[in-house]
C-alpha atoms as a PDB file:
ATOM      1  CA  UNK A   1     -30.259 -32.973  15.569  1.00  0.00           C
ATOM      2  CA  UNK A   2     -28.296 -35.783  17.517  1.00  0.00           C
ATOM      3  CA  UNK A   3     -24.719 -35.357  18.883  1.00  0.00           C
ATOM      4  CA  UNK A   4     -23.684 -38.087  16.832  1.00  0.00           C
ATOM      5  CA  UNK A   5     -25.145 -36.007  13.761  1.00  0.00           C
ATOM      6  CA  UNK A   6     -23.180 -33.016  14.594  1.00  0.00           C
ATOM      7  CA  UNK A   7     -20.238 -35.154  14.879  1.00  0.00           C
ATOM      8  CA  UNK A   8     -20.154 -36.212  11.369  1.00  0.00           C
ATOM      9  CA  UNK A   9     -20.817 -33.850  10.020  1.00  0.00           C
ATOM     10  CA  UNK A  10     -18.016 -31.456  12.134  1.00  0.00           C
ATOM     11  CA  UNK A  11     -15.892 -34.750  10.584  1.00  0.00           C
ATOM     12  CA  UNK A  12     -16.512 -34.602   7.121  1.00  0.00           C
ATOM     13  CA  UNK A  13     -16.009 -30.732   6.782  1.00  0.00           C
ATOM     14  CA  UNK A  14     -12.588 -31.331   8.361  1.00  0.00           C
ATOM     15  CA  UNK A  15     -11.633 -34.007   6.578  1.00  0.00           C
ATOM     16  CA  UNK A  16     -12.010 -31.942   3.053  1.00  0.00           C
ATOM     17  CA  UNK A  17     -10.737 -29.159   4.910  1.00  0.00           C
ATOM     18  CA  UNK A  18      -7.438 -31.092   5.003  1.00  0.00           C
ATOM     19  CA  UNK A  19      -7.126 -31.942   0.981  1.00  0.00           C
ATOM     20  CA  UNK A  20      -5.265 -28.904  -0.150  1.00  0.00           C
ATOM     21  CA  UNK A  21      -6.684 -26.515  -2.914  1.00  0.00           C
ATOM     22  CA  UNK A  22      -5.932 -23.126  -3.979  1.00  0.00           C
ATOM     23  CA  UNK A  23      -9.134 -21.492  -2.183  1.00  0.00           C
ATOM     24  CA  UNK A  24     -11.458 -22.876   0.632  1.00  0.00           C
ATOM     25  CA  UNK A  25     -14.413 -21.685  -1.104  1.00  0.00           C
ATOM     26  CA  UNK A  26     -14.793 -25.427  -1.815  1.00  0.00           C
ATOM     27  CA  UNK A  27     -15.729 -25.549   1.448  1.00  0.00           C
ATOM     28  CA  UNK A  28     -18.766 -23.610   1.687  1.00  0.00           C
ATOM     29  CA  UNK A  29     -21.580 -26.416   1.030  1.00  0.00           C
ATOM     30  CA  UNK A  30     -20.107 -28.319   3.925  1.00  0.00           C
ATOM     31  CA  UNK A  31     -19.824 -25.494   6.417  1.00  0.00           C
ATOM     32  CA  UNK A  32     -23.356 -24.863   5.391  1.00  0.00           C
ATOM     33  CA  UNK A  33     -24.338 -28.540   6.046  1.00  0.00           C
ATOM     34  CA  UNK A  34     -22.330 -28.009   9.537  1.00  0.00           C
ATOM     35  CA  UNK A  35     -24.462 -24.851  10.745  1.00  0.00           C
ATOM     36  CA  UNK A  36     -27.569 -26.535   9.936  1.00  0.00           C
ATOM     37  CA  UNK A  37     -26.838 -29.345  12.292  1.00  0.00           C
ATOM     38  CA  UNK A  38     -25.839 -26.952  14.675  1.00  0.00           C
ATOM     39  CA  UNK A  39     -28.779 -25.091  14.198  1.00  0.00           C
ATOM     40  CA  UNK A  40     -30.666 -27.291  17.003  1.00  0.00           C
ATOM     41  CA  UNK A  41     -27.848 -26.120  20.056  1.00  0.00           C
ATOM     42  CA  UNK A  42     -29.380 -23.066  21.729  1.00  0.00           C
ATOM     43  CA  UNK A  43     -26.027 -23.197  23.872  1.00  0.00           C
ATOM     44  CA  UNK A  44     -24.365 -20.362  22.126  1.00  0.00           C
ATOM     45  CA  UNK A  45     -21.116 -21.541  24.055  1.00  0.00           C
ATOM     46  CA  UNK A  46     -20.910 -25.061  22.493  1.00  0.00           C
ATOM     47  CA  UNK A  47     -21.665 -23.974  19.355  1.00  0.00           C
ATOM     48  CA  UNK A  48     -19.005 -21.284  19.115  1.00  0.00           C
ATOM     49  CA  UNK A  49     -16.885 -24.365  20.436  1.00  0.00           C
ATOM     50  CA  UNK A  50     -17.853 -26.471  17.839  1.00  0.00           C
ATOM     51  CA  UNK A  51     -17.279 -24.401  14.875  1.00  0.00           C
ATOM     52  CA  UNK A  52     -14.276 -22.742  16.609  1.00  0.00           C
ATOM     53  CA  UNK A  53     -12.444 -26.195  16.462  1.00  0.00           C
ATOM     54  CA  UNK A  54     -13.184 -26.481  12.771  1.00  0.00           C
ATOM     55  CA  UNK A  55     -12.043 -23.424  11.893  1.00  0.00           C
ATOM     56  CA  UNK A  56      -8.870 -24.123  13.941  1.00  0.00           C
ATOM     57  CA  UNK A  57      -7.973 -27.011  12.199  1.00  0.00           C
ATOM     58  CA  UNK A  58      -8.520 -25.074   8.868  1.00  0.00           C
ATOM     59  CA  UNK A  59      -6.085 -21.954  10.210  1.00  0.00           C
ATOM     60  CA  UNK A  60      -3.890 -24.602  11.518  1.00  0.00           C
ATOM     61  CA  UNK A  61      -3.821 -26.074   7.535  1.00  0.00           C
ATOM     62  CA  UNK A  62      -2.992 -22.722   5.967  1.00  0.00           C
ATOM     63  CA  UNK A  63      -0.041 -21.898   8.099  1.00  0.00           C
ATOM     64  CA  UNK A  64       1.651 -24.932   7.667  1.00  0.00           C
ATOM     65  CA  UNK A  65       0.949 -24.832   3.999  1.00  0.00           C
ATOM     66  CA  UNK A  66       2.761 -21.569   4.082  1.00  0.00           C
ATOM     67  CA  UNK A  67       4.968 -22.738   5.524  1.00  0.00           C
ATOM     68  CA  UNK A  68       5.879 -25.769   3.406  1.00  0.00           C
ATOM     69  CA  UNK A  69       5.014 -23.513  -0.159  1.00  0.00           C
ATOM     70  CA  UNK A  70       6.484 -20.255   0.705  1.00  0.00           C
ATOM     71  CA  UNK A  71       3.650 -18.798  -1.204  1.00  0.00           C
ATOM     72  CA  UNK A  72       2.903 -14.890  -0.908  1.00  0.00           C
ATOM     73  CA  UNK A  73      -0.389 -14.438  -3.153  1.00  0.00           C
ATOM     74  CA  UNK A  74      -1.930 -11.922  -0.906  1.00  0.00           C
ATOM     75  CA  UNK A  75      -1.449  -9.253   1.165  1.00  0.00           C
ATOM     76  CA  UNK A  76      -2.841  -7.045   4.477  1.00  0.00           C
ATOM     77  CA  UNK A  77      -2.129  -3.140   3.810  1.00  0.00           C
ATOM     78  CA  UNK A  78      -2.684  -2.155   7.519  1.00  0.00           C
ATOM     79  CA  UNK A  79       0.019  -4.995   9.309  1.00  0.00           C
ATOM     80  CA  UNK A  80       1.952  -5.624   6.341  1.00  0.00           C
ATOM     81  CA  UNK A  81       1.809  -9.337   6.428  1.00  0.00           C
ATOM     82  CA  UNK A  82       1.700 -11.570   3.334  1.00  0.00           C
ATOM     83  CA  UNK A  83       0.636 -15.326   2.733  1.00  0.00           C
ATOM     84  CA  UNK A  84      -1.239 -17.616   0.622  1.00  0.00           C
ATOM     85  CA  UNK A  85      -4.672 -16.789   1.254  1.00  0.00           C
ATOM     86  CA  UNK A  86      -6.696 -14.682   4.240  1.00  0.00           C
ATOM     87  CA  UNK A  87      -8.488 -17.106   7.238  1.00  0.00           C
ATOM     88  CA  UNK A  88     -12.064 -17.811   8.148  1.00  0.00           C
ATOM     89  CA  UNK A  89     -13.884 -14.949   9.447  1.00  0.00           C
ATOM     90  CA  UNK A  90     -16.700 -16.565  11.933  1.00  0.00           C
ATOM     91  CA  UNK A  91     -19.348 -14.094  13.419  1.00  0.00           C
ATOM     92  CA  UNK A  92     -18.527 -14.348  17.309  1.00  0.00           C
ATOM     93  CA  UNK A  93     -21.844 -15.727  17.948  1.00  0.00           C
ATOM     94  CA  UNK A  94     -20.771 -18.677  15.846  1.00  0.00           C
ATOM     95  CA  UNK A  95     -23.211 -17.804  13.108  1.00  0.00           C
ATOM     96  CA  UNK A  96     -21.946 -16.598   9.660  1.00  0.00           C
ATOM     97  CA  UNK A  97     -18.095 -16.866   8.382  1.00  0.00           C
ATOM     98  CA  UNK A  98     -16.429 -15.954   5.150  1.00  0.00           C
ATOM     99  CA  UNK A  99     -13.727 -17.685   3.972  1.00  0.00           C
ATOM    100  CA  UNK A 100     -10.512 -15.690   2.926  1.00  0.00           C
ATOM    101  CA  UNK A 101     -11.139 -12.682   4.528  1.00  0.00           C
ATOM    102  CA  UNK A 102      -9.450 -12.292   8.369  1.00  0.00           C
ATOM    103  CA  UNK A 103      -5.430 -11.414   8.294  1.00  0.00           C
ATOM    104  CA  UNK A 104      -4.018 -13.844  10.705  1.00  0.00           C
ATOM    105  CA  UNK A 105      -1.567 -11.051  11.590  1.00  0.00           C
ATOM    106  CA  UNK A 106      -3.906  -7.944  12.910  1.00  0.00           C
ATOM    107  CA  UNK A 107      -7.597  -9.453  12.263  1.00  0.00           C
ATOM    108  CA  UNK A 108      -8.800  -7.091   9.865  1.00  0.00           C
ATOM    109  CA  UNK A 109     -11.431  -7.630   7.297  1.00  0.00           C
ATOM    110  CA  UNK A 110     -11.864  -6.913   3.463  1.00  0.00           C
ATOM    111  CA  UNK A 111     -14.012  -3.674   4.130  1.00  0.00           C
ATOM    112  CA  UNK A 112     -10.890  -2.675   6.890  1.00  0.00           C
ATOM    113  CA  UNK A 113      -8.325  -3.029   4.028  1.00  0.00           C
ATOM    114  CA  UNK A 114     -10.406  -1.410   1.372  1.00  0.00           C
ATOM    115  CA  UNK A 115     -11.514   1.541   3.366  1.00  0.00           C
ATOM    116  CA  UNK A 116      -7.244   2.112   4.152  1.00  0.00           C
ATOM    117  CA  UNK A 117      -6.582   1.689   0.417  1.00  0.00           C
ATOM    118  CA  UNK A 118      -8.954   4.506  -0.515  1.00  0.00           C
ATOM    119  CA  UNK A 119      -7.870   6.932   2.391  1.00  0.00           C
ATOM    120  CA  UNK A 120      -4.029   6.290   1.245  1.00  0.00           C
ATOM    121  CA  UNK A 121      -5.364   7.035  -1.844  1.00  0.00           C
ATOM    122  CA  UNK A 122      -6.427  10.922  -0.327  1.00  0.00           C
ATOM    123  CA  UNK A 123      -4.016  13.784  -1.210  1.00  0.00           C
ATOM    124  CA  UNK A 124      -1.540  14.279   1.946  1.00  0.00           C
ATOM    125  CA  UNK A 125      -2.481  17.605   2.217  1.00  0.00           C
ATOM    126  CA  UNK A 126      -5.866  16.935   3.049  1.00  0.00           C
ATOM    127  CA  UNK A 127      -5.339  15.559   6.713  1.00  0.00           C
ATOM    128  CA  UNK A 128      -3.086  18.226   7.573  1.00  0.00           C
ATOM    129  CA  UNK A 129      -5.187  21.218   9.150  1.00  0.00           C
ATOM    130  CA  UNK A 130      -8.624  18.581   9.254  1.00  0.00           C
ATOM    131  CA  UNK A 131     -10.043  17.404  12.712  1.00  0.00           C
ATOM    132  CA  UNK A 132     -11.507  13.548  12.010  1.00  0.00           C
ATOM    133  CA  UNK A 133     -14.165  12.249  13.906  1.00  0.00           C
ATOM    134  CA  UNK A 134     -14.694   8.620  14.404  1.00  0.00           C
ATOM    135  CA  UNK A 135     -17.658   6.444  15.585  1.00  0.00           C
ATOM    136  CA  UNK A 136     -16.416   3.010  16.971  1.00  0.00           C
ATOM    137  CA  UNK A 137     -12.796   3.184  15.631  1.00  0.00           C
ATOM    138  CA  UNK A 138     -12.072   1.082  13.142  1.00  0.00           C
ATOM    139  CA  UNK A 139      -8.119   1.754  12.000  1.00  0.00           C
ATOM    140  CA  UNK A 140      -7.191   3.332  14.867  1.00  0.00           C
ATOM    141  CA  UNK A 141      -5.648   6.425  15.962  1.00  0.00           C
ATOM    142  CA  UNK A 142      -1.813   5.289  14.502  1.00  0.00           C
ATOM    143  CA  UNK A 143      -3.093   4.387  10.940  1.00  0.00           C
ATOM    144  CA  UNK A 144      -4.619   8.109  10.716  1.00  0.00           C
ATOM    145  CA  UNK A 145      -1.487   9.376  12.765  1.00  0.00           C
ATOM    146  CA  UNK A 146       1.034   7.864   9.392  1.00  0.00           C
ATOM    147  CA  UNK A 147      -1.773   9.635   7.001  1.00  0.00           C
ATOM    148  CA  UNK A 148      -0.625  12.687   8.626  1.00  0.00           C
ATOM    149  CA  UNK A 149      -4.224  13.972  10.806  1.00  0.00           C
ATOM    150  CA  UNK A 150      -3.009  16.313  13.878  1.00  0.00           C
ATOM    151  CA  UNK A 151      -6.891  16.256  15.317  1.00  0.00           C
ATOM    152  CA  UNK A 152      -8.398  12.725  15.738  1.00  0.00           C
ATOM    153  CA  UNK A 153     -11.051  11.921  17.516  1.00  0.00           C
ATOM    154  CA  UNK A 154     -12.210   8.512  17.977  1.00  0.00           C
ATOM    155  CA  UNK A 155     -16.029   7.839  19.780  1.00  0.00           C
ATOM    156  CA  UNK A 156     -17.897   5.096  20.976  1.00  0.00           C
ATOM    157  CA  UNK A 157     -20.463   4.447  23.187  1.00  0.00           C
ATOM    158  CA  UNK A 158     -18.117   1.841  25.541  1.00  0.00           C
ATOM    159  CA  UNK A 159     -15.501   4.455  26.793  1.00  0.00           C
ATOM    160  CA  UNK A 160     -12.815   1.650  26.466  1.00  0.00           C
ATOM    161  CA  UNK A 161     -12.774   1.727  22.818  1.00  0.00           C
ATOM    162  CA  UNK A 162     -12.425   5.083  22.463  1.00  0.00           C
ATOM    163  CA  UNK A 163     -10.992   8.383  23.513  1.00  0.00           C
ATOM    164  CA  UNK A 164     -14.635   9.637  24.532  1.00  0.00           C
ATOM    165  CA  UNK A 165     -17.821   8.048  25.416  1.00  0.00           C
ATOM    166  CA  UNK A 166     -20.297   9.090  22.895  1.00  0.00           C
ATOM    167  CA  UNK A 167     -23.936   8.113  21.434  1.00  0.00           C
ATOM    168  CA  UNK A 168     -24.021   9.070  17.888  1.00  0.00           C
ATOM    169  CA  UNK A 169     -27.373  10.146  18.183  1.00  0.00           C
ATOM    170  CA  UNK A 170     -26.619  12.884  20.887  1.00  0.00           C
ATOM    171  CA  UNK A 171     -22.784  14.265  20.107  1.00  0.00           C
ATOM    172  CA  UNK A 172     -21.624  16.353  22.190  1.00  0.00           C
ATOM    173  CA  UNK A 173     -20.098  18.893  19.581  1.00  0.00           C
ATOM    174  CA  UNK A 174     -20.096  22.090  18.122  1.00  0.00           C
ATOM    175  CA  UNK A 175     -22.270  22.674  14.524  1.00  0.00           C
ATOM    176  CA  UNK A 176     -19.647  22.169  12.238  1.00  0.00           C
ATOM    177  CA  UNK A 177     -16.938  21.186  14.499  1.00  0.00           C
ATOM    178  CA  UNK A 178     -14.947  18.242  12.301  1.00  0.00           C
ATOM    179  CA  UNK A 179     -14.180  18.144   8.701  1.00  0.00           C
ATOM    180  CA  UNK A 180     -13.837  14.694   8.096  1.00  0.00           C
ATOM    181  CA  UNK A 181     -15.976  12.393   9.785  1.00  0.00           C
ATOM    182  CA  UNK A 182     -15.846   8.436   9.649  1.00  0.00           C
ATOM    183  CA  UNK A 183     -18.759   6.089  10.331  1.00  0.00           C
ATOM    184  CA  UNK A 184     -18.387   2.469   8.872  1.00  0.00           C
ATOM    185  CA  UNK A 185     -20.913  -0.214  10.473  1.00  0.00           C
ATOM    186  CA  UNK A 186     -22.110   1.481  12.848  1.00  0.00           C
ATOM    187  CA  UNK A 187     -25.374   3.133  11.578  1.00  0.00           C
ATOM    188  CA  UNK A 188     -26.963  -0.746  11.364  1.00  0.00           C
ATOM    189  CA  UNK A 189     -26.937  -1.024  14.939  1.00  0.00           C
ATOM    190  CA  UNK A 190     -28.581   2.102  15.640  1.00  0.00           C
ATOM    191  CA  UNK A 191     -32.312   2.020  16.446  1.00  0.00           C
ATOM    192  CA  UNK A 192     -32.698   6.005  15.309  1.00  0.00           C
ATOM    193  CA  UNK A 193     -30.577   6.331  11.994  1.00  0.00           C
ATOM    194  CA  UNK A 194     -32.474   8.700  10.808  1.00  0.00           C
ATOM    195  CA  UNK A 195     -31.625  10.623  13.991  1.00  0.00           C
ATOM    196  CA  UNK A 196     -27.898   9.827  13.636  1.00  0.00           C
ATOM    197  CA  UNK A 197     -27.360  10.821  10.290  1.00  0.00           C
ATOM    198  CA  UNK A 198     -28.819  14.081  11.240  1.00  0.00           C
ATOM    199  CA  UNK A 199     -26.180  14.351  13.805  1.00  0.00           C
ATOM    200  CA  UNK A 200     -23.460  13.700  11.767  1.00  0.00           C
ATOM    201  CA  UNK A 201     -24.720  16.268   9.302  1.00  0.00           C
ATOM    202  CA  UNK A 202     -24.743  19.029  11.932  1.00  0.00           C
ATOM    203  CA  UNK A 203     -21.101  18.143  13.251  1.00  0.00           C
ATOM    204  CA  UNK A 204     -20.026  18.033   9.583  1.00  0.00           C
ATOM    205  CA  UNK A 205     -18.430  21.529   8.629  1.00  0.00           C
ATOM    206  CA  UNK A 206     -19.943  23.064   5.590  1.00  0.00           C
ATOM    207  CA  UNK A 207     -17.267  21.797   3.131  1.00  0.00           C
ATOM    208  CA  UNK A 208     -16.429  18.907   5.102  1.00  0.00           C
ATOM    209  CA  UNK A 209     -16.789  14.970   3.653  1.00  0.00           C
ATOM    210  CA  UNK A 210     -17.084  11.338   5.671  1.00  0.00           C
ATOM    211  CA  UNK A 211     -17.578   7.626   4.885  1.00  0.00           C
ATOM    212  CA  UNK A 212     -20.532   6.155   5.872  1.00  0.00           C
ATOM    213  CA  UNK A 213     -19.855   2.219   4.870  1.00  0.00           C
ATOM    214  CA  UNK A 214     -23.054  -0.048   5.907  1.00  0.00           C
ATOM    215  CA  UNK A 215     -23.963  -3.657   4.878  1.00  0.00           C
ATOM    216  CA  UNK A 216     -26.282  -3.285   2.048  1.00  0.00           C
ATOM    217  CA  UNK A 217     -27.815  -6.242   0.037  1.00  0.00           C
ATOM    218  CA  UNK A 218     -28.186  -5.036  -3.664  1.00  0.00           C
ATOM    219  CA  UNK A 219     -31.156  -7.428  -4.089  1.00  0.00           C
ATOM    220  CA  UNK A 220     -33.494  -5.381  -1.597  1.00  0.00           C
ATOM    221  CA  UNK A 221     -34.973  -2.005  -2.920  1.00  0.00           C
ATOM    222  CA  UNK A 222     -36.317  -1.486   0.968  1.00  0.00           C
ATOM    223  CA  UNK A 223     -34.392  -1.967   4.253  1.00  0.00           C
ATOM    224  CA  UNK A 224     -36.231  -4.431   5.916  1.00  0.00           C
ATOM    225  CA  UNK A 225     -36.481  -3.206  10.139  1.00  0.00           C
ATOM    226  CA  UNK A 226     -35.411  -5.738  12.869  1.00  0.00           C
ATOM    227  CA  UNK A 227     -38.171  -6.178  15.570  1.00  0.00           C
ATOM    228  CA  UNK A 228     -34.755  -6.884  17.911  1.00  0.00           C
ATOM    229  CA  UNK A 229     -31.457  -6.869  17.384  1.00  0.00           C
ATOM    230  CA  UNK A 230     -30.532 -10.143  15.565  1.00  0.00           C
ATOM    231  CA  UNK A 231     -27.722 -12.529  17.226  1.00  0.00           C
ATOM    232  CA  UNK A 232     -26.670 -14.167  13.694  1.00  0.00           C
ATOM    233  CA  UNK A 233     -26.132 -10.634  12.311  1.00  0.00           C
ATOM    234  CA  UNK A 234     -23.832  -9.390  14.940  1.00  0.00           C
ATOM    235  CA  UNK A 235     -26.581  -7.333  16.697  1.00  0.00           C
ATOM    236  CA  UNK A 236     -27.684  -5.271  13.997  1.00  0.00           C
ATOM    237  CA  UNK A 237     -31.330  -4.017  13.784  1.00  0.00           C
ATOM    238  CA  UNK A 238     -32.254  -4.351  10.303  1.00  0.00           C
ATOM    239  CA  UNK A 239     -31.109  -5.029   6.607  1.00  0.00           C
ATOM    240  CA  UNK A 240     -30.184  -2.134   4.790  1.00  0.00           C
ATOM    241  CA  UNK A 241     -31.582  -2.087   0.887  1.00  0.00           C
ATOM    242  CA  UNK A 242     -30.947   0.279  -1.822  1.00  0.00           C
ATOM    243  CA  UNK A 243     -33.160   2.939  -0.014  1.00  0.00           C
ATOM    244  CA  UNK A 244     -30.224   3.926   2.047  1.00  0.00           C
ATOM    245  CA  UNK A 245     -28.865   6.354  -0.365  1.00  0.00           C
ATOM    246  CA  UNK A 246     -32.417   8.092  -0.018  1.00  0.00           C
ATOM    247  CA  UNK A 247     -31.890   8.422   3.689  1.00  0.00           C
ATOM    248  CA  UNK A 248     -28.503   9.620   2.905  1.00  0.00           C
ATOM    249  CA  UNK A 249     -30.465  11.984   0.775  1.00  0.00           C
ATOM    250  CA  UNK A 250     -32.574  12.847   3.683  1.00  0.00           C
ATOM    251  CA  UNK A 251     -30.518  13.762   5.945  1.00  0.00           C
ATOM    252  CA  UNK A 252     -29.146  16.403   3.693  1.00  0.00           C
ATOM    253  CA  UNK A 253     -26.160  14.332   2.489  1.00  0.00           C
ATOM    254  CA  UNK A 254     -24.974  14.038  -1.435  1.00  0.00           C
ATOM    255  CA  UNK A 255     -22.279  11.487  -1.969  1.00  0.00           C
ATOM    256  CA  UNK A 256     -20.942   9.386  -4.402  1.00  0.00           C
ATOM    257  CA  UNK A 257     -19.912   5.393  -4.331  1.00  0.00           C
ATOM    258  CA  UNK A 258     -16.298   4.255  -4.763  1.00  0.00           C
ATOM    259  CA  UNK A 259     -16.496   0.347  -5.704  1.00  0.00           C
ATOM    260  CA  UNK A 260     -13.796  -2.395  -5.174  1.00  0.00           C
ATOM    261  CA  UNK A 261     -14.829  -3.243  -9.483  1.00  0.00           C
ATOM    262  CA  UNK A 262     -13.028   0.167  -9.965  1.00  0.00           C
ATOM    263  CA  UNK A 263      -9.709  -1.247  -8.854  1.00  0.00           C
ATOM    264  CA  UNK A 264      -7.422  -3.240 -10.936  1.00  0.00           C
ATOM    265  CA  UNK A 265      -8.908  -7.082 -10.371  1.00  0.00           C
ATOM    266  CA  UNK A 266      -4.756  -8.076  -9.296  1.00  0.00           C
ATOM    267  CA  UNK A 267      -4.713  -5.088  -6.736  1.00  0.00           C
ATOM    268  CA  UNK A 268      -8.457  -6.438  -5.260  1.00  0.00           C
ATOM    269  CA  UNK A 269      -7.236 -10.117  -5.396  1.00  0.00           C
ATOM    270  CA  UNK A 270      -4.023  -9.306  -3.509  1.00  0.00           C
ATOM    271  CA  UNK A 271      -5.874  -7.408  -0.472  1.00  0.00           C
ATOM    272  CA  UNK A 272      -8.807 -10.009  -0.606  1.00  0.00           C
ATOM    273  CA  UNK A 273     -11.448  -8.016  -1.069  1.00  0.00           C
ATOM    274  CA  UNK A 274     -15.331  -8.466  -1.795  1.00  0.00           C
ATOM    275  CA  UNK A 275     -15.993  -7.395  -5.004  1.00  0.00           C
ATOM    276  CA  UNK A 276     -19.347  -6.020  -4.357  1.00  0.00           C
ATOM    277  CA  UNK A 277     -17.715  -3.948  -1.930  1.00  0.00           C
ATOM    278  CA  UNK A 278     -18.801  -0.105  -2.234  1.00  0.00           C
ATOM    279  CA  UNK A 279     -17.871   3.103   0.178  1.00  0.00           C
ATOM    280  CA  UNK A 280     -20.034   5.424   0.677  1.00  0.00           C
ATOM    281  CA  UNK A 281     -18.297   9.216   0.223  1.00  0.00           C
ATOM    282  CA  UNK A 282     -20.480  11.385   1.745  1.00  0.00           C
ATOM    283  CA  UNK A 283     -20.266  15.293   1.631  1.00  0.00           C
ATOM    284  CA  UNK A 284     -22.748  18.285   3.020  1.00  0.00           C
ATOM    285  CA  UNK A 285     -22.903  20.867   0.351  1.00  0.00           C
ATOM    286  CA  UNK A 286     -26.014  23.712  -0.473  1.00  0.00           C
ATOM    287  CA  UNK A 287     -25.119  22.692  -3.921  1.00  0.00           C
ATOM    288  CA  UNK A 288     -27.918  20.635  -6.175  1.00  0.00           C
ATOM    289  CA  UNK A 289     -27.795  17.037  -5.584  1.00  0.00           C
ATOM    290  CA  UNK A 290     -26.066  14.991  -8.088  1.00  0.00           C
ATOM    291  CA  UNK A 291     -25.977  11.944  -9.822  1.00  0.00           C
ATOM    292  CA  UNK A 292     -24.782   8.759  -8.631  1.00  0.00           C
ATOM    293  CA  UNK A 293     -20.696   8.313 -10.141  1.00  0.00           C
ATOM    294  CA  UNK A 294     -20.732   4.997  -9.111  1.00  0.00           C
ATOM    295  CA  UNK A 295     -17.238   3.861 -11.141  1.00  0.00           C
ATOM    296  CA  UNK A 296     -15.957   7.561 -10.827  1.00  0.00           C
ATOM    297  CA  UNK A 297     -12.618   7.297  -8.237  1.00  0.00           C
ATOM    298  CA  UNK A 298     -11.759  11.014  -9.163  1.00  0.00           C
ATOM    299  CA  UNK A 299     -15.118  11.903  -8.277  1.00  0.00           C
ATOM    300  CA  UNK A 300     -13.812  10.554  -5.020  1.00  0.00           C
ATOM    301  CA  UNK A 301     -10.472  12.338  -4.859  1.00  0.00           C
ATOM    302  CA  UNK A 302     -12.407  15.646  -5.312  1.00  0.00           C
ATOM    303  CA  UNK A 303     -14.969  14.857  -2.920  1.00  0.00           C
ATOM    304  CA  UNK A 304     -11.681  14.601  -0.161  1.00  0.00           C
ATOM    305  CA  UNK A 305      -9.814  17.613  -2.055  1.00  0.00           C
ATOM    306  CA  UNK A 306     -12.354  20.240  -2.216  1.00  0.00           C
ATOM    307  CA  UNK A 307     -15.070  19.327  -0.230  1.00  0.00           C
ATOM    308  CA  UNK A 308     -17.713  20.096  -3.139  1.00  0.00           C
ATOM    309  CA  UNK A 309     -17.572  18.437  -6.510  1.00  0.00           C
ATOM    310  CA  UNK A 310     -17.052  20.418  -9.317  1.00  0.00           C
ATOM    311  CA  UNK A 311     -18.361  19.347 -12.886  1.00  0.00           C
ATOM    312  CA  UNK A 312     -19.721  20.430 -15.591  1.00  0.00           C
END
């Protein structure tokens, strides 16, 4: 597609990006109509440049709205800030974006904020005598600090993200060794899941629990495998389907889901999160596997309390 192409349409998303409504989800069909003239620049650079200036504009609307309104309809649990409505989120590649879903304030997402509501939501006692273990940290060693941990570990395989160079498929632990372990979007970029989740199992202590949060699109009953890792998906190697919960299975994991639908809708709304949003609790237990307590928060709670759910 031409320059001039491009142009227009970069102008007429900007222009109705400038008529102020109460969401930007308006905006959607246009952004869409941008990326598909875009679609013809191979220049990764430009394009980022291109929809980077867009979604400038756009931030640059909602702050001064904010400014002007005073309106505090939303809120970030991890920074504390509050505002009208969340930003853009663009994939760094310039591919995908969400709209109202980025804090301006510390850039976290809806699955950041939903994943600190639910470990808030963990009895104190809990953290105090556990070691956590974290792949690719993704609150950081001062959010689990307030929750109280004295052992935190945080992993990754670039050393300057973490406290210790790691590759999830090879840890360099004892069986056993951590109680709680976190792994949210990581296990989509790994080639050898399969092999990972077997790791995490063995570092897991017997009546230890985790989070293992993945992208997973409801409408696919198999993961479909990347031949490469896929630049519009933020390097991930394939689409995880409904079958992930048997590899959970396979690995030797029973877990249950916690869903953002089992929040009040005004306590979702405020934190801006995706409804279809579920979390993963994951525990290692000789016990039978059980059923799937998909709207069950106490199942949860006893998941983090006692390590092994007990019903009857």
């Amino acid at each position: 597609m031409s320059q001039v192409a491009i142009f227009w349409k970069g102008r007429a998303f900007l222009a109705r990006a400038f008529r102020r409504r109460n969401s930007w989800a308006h905006l959607a069909p246009h952004w869409e109509g941008l990326h598909f003239a875009l679609d013809g620049l191979k220049d990764l650079d430009i394009r980022r440049f291109v929809i980077g200036l867009c979604l400038f504009c756009v931030e640059a609307v909602s702050s001064v709205e904010e400014e002007l309104l005073g309106r505090e309809t939303v809120g970030c649990n991890l920074c504390g800030w509050k505002g009208s409505r969340f930003r853009v989120m663009m994939n760094k590649y310039g591919f995908g974006f969400r709209f109202d879903a980025k804090c301006p304030r510390c850039g976290s997402l809806e699955r950041h904020r939903f994943l600190a509501h639910f470990l808030r939501s963990i009895p104190s006692q809990t953290w105090e005598s556990a070691t956590v273990l974290e792949f690719s940290p993704t609150l950081g060693c001062e959010f689990y600090r307030a929750l109280g941990v004295s052992r935190y570990l945080c992993v990754d395989l670039q050393p300057e993200r973490a406290d210790v160079q790691m590759d999830i498929r090879h840890c360099a632990l004892a069986d056993g060794a951590c109680q709680i372990v976190i792994c949210c979007h990581v296990l989509e970029h790994v080639k050898e899941d399969s092999q990972a989740m077997r790791e995490l199992w063995r570092v897991m202590s017997k009546d230890g629990w985790g989070i293992f949060q993945v992208p997973i699109d409801e409408d696919l009953s198999s993961t479909i495998e990347y031949a490469s890792p896929r630049v519009e998906e933020e390097l991930h190697v394939r689409q995880y389907g409904l079958d992930y919960r048997d590899r959970l299975r396979e690995a030797g994991f029973s877990f249950g889901l916690f869903s953002v639908s089992d929040l009040p809708a005004r306590e979702a709304m405020r934190l801006g999160l995706d409804r279809t949003e579920r979390l993963h609790v994951v525990y290692k237990t000789d016990a039978p596997r059980i059923r799937d307590l998909s709207n069950d928060f106490v199942f949860a709670i006893h998941v983090a309390r006692d390590g092994v759910l007990r019903h009857g």
